[in-house]
PDB file of N, CA and C in Angstrom:
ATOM      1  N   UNK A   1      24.586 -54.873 -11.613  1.00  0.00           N
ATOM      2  CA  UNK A   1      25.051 -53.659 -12.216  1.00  0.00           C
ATOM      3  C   UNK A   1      23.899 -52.668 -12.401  1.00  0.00           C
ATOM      4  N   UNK A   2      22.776 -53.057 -12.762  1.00  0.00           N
ATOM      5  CA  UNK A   2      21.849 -52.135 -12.613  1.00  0.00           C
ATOM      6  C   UNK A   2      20.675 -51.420 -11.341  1.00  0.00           C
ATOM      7  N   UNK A   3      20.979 -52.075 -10.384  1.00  0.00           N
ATOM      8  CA  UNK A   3      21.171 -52.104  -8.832  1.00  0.00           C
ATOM      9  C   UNK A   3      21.928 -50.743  -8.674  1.00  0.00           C
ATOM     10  N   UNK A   4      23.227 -51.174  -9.360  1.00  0.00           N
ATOM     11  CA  UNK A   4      23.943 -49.543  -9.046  1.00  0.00           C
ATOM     12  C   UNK A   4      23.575 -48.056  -9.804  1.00  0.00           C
ATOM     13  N   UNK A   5      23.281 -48.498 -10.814  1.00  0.00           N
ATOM     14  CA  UNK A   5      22.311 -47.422 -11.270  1.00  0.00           C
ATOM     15  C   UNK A   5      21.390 -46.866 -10.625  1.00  0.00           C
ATOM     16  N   UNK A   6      20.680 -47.473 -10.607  1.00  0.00           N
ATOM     17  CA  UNK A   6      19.566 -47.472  -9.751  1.00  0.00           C
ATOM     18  C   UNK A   6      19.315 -46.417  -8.232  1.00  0.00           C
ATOM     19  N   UNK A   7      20.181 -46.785  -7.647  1.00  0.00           N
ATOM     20  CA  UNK A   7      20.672 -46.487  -6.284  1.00  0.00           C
ATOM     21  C   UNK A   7      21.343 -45.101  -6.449  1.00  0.00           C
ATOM     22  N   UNK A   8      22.098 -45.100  -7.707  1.00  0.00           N
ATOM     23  CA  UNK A   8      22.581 -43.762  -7.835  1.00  0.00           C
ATOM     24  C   UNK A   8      21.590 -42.953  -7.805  1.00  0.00           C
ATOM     25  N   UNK A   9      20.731 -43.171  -8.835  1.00  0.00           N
ATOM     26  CA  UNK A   9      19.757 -42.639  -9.543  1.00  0.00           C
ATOM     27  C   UNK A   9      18.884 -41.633  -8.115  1.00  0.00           C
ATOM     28  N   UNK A  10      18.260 -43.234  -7.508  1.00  0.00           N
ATOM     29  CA  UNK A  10      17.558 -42.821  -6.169  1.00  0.00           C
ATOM     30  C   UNK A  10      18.111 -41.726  -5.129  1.00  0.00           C
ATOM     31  N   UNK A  11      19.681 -41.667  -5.305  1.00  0.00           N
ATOM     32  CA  UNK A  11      20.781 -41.137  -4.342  1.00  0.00           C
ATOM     33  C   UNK A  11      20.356 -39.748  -4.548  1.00  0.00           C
ATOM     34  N   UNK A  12      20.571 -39.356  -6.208  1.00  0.00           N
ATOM     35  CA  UNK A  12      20.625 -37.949  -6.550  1.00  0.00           C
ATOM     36  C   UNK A  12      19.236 -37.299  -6.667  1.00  0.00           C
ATOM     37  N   UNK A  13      17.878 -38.072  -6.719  1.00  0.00           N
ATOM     38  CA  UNK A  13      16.795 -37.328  -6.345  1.00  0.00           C
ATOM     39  C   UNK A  13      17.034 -37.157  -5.187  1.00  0.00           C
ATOM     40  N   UNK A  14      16.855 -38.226  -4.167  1.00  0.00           N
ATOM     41  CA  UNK A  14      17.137 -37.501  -2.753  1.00  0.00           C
ATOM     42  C   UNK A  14      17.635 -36.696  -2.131  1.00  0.00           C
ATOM     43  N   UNK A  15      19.144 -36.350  -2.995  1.00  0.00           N
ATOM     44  CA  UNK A  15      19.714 -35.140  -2.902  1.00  0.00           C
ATOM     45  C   UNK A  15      19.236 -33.657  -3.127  1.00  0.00           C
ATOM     46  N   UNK A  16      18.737 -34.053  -4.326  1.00  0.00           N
ATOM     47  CA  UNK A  16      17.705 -32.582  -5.102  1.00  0.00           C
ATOM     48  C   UNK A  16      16.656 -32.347  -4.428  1.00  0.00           C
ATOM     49  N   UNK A  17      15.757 -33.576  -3.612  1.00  0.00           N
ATOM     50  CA  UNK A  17      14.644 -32.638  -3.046  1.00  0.00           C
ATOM     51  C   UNK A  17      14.702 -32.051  -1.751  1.00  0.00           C
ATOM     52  N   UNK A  18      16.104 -32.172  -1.236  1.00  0.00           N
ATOM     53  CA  UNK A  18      16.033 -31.346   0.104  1.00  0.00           C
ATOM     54  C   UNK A  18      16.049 -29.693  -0.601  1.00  0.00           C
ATOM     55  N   UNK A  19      16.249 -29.433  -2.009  1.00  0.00           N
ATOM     56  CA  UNK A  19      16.814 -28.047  -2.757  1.00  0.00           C
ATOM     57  C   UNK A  19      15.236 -27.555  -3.027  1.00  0.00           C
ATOM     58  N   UNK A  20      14.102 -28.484  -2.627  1.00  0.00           N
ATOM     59  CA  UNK A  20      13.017 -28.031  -3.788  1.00  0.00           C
ATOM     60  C   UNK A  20      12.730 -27.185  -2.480  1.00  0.00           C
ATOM     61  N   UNK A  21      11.125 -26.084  -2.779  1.00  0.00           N
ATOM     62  CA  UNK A  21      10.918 -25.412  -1.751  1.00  0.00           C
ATOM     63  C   UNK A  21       8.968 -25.444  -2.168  1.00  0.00           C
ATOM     64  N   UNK A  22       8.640 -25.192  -1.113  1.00  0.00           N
ATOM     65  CA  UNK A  22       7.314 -25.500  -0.962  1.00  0.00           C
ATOM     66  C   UNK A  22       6.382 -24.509  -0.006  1.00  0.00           C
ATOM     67  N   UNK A  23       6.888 -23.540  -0.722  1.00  0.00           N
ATOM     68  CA  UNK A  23       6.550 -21.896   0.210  1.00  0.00           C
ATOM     69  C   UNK A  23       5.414 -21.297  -0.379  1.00  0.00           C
ATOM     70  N   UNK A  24       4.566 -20.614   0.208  1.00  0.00           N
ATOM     71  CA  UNK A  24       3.193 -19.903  -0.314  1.00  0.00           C
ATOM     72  C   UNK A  24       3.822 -19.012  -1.334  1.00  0.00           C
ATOM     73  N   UNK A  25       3.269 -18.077  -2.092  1.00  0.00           N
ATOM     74  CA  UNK A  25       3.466 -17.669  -2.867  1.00  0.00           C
ATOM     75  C   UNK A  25       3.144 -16.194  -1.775  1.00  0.00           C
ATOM     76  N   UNK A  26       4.174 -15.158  -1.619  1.00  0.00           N
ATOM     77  CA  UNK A  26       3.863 -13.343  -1.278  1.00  0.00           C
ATOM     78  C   UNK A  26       2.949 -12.664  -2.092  1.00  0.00           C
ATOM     79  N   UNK A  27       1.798 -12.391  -0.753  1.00  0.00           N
ATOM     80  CA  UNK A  27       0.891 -11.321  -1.669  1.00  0.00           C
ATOM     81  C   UNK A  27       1.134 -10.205  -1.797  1.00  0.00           C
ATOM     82  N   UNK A  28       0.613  -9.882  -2.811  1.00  0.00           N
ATOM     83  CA  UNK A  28       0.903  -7.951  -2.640  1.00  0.00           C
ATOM     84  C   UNK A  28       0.448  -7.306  -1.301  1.00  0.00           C
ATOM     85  N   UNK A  29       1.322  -5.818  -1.152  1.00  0.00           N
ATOM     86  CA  UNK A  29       1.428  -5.298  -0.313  1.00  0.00           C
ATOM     87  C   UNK A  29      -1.056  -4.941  -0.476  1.00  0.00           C
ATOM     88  N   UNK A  30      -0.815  -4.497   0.883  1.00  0.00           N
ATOM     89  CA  UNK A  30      -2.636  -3.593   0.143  1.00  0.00           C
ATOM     90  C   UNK A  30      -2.354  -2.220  -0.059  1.00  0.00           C
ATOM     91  N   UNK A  31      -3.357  -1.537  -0.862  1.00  0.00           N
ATOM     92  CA  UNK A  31      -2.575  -0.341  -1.379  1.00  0.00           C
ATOM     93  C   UNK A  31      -2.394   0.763   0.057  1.00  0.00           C
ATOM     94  N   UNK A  32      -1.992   1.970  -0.533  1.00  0.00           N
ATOM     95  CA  UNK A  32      -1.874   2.721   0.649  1.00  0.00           C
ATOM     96  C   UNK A  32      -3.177   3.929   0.636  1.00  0.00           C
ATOM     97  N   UNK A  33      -3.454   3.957   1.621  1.00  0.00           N
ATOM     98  CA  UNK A  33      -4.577   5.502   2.146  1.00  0.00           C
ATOM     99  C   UNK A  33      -4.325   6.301   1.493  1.00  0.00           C
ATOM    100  N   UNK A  34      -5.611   7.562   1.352  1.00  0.00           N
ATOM    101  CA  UNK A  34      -5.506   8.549   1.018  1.00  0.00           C
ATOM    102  C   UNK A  34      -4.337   9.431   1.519  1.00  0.00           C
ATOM    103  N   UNK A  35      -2.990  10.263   0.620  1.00  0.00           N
ATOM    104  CA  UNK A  35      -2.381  10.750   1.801  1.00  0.00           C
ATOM    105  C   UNK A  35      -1.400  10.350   1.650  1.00  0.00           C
ATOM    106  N   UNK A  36      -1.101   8.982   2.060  1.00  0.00           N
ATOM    107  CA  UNK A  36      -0.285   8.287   2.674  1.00  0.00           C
ATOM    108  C   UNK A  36       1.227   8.116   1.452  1.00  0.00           C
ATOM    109  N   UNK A  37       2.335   7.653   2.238  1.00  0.00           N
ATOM    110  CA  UNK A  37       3.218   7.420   1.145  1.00  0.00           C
ATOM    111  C   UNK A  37       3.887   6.393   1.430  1.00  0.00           C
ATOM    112  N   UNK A  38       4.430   5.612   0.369  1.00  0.00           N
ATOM    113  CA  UNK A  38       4.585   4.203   0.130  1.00  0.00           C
ATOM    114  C   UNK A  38       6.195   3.814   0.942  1.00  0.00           C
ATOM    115  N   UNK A  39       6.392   2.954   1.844  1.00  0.00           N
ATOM    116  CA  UNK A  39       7.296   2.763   2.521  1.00  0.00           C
ATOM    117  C   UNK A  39       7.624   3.385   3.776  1.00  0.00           C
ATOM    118  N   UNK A  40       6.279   3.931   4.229  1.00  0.00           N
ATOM    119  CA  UNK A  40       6.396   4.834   5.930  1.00  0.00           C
ATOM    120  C   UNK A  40       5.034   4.777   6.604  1.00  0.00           C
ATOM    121  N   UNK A  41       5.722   4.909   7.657  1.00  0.00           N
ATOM    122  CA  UNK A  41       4.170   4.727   8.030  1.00  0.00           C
ATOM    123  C   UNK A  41       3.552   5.876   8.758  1.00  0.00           C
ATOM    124  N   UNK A  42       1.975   5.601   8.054  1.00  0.00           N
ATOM    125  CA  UNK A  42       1.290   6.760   7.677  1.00  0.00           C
ATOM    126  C   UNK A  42       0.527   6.904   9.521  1.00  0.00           C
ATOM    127  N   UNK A  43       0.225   8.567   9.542  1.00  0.00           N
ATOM    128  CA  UNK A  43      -0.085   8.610  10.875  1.00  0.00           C
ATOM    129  C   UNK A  43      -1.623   9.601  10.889  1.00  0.00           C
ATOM    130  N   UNK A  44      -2.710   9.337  11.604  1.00  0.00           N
ATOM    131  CA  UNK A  44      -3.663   9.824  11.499  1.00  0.00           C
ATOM    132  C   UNK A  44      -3.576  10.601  12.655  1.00  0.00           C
ATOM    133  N   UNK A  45      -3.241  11.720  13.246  1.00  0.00           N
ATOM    134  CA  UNK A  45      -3.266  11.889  14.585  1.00  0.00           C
ATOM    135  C   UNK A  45      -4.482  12.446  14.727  1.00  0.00           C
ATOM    136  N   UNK A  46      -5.476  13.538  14.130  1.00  0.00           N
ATOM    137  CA  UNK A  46      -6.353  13.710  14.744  1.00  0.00           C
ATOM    138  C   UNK A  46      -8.086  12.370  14.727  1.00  0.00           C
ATOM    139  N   UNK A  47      -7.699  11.728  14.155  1.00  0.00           N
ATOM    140  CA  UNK A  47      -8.519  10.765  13.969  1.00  0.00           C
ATOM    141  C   UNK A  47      -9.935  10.903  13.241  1.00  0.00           C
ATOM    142  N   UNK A  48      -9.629  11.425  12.038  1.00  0.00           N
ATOM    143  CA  UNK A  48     -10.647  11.651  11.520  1.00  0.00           C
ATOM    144  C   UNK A  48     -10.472  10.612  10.012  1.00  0.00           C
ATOM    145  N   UNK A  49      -9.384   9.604  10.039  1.00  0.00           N
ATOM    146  CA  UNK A  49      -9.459   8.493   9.128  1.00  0.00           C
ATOM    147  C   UNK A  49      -8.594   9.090   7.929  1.00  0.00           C
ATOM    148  N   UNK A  50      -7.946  10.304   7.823  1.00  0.00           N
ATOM    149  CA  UNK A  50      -7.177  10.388   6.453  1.00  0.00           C
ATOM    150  C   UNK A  50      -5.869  10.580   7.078  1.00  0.00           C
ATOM    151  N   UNK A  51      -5.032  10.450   6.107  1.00  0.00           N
ATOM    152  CA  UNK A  51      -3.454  10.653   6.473  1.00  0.00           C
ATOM    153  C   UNK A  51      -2.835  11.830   6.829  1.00  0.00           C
ATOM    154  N   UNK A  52      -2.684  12.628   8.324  1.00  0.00           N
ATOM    155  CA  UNK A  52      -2.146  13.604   8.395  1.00  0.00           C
ATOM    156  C   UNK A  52      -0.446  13.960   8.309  1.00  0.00           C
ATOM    157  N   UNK A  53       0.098  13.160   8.247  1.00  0.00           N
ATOM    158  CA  UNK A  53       1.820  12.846   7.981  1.00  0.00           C
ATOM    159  C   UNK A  53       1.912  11.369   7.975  1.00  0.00           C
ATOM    160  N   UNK A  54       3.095  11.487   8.289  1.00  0.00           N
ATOM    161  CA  UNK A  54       4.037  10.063   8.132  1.00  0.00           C
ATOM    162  C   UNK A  54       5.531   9.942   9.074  1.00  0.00           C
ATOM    163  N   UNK A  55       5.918   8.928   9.545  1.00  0.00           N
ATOM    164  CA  UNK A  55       6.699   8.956  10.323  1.00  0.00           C
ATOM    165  C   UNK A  55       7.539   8.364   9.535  1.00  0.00           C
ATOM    166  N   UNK A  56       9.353   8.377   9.169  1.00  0.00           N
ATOM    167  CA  UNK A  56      10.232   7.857   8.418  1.00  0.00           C
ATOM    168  C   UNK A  56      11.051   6.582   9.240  1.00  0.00           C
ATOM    169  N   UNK A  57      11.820   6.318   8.856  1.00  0.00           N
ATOM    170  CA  UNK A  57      12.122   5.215   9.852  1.00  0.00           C
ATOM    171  C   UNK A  57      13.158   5.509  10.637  1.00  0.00           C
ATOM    172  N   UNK A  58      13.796   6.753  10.783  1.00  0.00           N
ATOM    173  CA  UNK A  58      14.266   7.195  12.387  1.00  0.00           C
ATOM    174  C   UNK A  58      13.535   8.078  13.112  1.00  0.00           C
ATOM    175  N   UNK A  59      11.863   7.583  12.835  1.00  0.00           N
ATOM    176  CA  UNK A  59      10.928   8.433  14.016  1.00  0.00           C
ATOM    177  C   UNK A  59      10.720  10.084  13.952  1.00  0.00           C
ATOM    178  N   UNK A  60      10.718  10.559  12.781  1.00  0.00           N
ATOM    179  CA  UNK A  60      10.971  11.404  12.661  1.00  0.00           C
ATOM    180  C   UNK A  60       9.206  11.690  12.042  1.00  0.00           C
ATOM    181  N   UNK A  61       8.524  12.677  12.571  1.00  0.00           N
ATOM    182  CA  UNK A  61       6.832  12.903  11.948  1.00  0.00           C
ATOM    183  C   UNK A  61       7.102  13.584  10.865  1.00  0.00           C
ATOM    184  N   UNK A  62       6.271  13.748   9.909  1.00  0.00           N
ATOM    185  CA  UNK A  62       6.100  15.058   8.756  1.00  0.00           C
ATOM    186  C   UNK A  62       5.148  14.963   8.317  1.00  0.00           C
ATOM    187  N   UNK A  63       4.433  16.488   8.600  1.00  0.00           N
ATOM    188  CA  UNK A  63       3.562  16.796   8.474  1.00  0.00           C
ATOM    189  C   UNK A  63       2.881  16.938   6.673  1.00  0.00           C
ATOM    190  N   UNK A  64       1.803  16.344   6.336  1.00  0.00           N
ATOM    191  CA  UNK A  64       1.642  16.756   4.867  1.00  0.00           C
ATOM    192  C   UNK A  64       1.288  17.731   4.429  1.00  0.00           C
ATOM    193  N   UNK A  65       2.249  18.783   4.286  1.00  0.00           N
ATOM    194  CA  UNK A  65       1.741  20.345   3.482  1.00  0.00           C
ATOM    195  C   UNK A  65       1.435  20.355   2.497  1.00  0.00           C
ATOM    196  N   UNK A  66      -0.423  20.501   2.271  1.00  0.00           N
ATOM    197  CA  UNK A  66      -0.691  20.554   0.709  1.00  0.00           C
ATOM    198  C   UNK A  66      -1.017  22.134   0.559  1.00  0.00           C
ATOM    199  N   UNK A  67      -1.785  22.350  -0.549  1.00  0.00           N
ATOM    200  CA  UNK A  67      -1.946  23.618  -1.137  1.00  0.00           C
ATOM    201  C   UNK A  67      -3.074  24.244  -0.254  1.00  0.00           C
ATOM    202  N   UNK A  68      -3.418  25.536  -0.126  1.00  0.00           N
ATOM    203  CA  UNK A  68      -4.306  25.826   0.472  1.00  0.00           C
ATOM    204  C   UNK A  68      -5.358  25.342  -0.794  1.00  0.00           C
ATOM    205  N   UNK A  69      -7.037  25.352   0.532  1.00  0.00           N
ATOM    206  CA  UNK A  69      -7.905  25.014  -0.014  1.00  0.00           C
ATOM    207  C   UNK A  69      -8.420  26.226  -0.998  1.00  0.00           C
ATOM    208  N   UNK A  70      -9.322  25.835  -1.964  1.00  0.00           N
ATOM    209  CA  UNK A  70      -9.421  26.928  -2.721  1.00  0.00           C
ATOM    210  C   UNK A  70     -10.982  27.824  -2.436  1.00  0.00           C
ATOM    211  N   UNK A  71     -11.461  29.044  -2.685  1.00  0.00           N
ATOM    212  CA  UNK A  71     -12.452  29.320  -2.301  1.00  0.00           C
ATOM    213  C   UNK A  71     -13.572  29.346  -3.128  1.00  0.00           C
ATOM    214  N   UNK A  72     -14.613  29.083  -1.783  1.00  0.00           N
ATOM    215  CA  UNK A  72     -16.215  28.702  -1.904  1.00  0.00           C
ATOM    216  C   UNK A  72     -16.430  29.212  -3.158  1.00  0.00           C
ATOM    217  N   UNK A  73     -17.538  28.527  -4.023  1.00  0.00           N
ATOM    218  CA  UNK A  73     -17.930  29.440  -5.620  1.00  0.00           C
ATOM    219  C   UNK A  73     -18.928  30.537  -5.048  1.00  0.00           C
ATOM    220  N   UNK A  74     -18.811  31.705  -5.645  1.00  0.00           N
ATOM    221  CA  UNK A  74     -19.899  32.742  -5.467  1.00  0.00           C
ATOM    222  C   UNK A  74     -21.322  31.943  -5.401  1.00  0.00           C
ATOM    223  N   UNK A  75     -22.229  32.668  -4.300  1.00  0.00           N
ATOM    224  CA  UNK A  75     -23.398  32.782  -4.636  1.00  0.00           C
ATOM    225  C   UNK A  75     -24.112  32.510  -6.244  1.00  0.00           C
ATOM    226  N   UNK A  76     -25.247  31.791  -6.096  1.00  0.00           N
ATOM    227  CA  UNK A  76     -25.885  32.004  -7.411  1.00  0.00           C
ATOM    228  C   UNK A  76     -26.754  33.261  -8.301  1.00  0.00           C
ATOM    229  N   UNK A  77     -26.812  33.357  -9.134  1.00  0.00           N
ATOM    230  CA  UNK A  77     -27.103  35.184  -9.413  1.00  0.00           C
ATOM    231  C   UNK A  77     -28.690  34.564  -8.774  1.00  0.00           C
ATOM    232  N   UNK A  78     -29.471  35.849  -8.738  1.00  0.00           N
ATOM    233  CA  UNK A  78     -30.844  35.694  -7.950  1.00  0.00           C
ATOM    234  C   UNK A  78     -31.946  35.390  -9.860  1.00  0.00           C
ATOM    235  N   UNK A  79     -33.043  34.614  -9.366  1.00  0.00           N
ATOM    236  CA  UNK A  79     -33.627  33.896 -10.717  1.00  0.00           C
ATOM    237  C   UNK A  79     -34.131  35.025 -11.527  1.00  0.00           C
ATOM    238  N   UNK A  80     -34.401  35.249 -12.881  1.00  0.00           N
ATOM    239  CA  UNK A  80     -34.998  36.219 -13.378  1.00  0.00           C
ATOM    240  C   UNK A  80     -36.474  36.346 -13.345  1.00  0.00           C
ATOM    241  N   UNK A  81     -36.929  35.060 -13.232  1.00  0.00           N
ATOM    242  CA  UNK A  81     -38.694  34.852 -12.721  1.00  0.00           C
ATOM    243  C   UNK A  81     -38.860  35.325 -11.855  1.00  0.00           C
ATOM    244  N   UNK A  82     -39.959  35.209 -11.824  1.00  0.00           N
ATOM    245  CA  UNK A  82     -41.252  35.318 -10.597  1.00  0.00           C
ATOM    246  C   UNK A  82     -41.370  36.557 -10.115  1.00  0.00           C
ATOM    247  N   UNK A  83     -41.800  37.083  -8.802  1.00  0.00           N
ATOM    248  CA  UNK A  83     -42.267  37.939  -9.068  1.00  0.00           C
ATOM    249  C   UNK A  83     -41.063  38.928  -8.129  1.00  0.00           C
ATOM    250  N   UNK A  84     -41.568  40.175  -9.060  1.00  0.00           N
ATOM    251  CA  UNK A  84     -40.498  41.461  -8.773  1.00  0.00           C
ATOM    252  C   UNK A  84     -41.101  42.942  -7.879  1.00  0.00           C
ATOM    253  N   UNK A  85     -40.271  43.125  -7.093  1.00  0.00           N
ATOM    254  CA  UNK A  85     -40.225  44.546  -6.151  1.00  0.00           C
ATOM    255  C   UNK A  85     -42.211  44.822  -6.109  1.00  0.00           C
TER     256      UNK A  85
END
């Protein structure tokens, strides 16, 4: 009688460990480029290493329109030293 226990016993682990799983653990994504936006993929076309658009996933490019750049700071005033005219 305890034979049958037993056997049960053995029956229903065997059952359970075809359920267990023994999978690596998913790393995080790596982050994304300067630029770039999360879930497309980012496209450098002139090859100078930063993100110039992105392609969506029916192939479609877009271009990244940012703000214009802003302008150069003035010249520095000329020193009040040294020597004059």
């Amino acid at each position: 009688m305890q034979y049958k226990y037993l056997a049960l016993a053995a029956g229903g682990l065997l059952a359970l460990s075809a359920c267990s799983k023994n999978e690596a653990p998913v790393t995080s994504a790596p982050p994304v480029g300067p630029g770039a936006i999360a879930g497309t993929v980012a496209a450098d076309r002139d090859g100078d290493g930063y993100v110039d658009g992105y392609y969506t996933a029916d192939g479609i490019y877009h271009a990244v329109q940012g703000p214009p750049c802003p302008p150069p700071p003035p010249p520095p005033a000329p020193s009040r030293r040294g020597e004059r005219g």
